[in-house]
N, C-alpha and C. Protein backbone atom coordinates (compact mmCIF):
# COMPACT_ATOMS: atom_id res chain seq x y z
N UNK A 1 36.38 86.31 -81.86
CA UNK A 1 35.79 85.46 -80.82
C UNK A 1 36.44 84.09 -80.86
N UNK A 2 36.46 83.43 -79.77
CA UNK A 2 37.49 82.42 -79.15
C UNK A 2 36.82 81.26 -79.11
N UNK A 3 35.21 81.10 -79.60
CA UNK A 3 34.43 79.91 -79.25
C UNK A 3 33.63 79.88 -78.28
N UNK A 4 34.86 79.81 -77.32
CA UNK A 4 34.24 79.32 -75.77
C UNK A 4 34.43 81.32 -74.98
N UNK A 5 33.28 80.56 -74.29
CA UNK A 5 32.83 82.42 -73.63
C UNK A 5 32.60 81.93 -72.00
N UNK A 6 32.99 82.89 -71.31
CA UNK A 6 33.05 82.39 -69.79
C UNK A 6 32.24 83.57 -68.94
N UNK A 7 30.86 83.25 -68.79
CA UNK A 7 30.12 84.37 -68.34
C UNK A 7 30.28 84.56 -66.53
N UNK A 8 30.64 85.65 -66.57
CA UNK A 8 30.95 85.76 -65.04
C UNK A 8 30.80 87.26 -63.91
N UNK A 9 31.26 87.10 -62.74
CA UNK A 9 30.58 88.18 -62.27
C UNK A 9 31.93 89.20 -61.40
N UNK A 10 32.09 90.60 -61.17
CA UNK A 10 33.00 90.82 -60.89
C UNK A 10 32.47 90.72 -59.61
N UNK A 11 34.00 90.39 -58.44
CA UNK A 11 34.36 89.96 -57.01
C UNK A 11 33.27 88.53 -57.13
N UNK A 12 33.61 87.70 -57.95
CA UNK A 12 32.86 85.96 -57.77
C UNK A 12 33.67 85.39 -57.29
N UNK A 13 34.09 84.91 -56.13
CA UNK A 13 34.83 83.66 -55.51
C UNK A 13 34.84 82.71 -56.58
N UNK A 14 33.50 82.10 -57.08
CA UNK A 14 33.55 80.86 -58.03
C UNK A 14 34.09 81.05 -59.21
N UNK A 15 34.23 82.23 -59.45
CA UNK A 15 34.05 82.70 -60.70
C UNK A 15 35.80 82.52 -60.95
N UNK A 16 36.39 82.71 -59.61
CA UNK A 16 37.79 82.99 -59.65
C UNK A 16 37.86 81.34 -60.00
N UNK A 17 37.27 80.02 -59.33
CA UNK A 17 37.58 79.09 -58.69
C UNK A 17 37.51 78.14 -60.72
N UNK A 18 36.35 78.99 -61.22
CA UNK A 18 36.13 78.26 -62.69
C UNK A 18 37.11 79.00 -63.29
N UNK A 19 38.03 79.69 -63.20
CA UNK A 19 38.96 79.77 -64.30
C UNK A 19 40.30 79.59 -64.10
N UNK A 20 40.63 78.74 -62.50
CA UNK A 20 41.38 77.74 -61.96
C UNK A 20 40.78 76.83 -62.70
N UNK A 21 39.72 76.41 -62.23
CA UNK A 21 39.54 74.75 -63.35
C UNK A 21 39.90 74.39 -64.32
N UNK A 22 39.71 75.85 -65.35
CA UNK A 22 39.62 76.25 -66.88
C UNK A 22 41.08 75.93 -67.06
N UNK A 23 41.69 76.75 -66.56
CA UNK A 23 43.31 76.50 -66.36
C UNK A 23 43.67 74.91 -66.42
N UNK A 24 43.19 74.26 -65.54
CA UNK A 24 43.85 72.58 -65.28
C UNK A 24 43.52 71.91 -66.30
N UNK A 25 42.16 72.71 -66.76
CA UNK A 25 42.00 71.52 -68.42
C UNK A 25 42.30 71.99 -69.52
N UNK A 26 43.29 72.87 -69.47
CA UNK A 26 44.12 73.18 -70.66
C UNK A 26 43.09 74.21 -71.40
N UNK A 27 42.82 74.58 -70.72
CA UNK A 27 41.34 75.71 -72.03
C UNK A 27 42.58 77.12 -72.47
N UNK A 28 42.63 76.85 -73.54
CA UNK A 28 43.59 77.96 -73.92
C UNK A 28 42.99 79.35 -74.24
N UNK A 29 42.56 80.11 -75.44
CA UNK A 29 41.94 81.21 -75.45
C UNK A 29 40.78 81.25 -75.33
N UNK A 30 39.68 82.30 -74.35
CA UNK A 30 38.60 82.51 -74.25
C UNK A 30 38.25 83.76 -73.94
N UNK A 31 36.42 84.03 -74.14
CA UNK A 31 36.49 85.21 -74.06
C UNK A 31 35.91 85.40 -72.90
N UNK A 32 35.83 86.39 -71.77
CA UNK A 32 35.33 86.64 -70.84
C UNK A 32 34.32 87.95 -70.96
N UNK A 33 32.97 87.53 -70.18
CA UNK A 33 31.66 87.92 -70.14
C UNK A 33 31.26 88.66 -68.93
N UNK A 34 31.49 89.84 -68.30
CA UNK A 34 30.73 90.26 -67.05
C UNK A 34 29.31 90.31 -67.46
N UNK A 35 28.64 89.77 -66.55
CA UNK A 35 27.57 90.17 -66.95
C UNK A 35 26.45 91.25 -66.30
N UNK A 36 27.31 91.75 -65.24
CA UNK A 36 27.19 92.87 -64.36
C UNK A 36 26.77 94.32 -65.58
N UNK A 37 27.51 94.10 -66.52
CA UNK A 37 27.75 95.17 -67.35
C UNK A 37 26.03 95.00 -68.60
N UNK A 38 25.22 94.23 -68.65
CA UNK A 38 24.21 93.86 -68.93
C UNK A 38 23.48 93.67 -68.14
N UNK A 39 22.00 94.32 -68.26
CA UNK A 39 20.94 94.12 -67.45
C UNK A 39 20.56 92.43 -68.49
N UNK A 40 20.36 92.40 -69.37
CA UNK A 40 19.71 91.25 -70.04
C UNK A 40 19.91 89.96 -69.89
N UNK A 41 21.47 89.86 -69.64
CA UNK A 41 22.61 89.14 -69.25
C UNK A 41 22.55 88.88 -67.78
N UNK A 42 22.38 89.59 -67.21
CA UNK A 42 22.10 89.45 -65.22
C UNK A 42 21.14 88.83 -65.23
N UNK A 43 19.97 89.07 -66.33
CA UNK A 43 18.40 88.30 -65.71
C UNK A 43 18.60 87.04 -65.98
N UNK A 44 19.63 86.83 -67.11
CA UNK A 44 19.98 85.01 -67.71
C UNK A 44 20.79 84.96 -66.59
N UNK A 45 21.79 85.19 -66.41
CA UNK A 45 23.12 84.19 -66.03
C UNK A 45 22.76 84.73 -64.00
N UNK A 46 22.32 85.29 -63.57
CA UNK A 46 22.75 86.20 -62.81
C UNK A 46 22.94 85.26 -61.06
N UNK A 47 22.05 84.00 -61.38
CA UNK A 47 22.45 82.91 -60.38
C UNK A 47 22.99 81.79 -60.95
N UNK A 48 23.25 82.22 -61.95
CA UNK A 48 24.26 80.95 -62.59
C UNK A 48 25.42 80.40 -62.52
N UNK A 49 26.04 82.02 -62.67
CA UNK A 49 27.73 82.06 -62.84
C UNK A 49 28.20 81.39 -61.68
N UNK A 50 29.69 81.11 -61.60
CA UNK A 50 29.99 81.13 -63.49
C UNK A 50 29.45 80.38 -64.68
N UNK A 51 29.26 80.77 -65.69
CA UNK A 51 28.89 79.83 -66.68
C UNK A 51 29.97 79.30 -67.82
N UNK A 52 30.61 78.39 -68.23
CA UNK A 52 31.43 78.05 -69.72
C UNK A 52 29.93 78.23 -70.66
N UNK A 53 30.52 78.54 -71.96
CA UNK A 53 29.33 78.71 -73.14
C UNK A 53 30.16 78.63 -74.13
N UNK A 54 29.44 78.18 -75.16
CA UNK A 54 29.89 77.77 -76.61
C UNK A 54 29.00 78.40 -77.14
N UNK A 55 28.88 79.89 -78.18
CA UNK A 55 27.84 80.50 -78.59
C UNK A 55 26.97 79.69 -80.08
N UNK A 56 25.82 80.52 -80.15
CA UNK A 56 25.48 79.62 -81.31
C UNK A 56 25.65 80.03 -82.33
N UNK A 57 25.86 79.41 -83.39
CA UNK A 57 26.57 79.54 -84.89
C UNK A 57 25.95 78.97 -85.52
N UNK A 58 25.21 79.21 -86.96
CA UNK A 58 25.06 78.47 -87.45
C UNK A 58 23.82 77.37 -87.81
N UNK A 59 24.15 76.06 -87.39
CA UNK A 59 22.91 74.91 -87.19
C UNK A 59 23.03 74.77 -85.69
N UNK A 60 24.35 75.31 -85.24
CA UNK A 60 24.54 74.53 -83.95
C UNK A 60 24.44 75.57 -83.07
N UNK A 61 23.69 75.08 -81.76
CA UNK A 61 22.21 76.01 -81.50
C UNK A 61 23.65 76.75 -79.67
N UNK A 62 24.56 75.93 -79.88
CA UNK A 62 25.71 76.17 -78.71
C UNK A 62 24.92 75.19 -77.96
N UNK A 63 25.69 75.18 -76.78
CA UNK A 63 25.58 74.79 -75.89
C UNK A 63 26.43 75.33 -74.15
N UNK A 64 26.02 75.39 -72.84
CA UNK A 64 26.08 75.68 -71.70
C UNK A 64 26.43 74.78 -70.65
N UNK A 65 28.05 75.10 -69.92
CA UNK A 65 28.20 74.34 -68.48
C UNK A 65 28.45 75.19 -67.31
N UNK A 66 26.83 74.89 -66.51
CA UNK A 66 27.11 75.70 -65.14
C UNK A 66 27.80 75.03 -64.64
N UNK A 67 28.25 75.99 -63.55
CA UNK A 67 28.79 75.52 -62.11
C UNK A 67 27.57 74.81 -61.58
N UNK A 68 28.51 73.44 -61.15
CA UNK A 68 30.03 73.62 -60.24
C UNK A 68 30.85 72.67 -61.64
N UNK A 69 31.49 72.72 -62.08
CA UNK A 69 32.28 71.86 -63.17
C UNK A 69 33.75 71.80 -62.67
N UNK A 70 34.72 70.45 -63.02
CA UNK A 70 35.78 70.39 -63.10
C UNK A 70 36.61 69.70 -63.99
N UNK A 71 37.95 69.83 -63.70
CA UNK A 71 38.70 69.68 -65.16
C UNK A 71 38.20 68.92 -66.22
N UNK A 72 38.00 67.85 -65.47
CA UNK A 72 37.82 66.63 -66.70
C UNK A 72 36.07 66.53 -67.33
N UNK A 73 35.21 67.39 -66.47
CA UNK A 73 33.98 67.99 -67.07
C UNK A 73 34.24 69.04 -68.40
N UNK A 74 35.44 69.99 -68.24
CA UNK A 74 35.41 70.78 -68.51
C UNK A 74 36.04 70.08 -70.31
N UNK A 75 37.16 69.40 -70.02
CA UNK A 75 37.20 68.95 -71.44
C UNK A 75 36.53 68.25 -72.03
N UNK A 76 35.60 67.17 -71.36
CA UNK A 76 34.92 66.36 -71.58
C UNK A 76 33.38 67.69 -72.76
N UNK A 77 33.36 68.53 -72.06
CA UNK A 77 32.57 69.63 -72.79
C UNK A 77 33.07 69.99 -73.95
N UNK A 78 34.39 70.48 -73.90
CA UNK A 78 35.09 71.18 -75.16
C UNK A 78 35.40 69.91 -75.95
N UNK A 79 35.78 69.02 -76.17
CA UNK A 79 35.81 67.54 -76.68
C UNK A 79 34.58 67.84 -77.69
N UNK A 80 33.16 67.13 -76.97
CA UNK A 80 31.68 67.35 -77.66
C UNK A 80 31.57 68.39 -78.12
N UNK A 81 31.94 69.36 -77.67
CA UNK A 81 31.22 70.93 -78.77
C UNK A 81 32.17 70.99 -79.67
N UNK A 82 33.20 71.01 -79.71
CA UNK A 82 34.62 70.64 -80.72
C UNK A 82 34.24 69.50 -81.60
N UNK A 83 33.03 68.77 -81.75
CA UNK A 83 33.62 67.29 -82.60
C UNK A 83 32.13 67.70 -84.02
């Protein structure tokens, strides 16, 4: 696992549009989440997506950025969950 998890939906316009973003802020490996493929997962995310997520580990409980986010949100996120 890559850290950062990108929960999303198959045929999402946005979904396409957040991992253009993901792209501009340099987000290098991640893991990708349908959540089509989970009923449990649809009832969380299912008007969300796309979602960025940082799972929880540990003490650190993760943390979550819905849409609509862009680049400099997006590092500005990985920055804080990274420090």
């Amino acid at each position: 696992m890559t850290g950062v998890i990108l929960y999303q939906r198959d045929e999402c316009q946005l979904c396409d549009r957040a991992l253009e973003v993901m792209a501009a802020a340099g987000v290098g490996e991640f893991d990708s989440v349908w959540i089509d493929e989970h009923p449990g997962l649809t009832a969380r995310y299912g008007t969300r997506v796309p979602v960025l997520a940082r799972p929880a580990a540990g003490n650190d409980a993760g943390a979550e950025l819905d849409w609509p986010f862009d680049a400099e949100t997006v590092r500005a996120f990985l920055r804080i969950t990274r420090a």
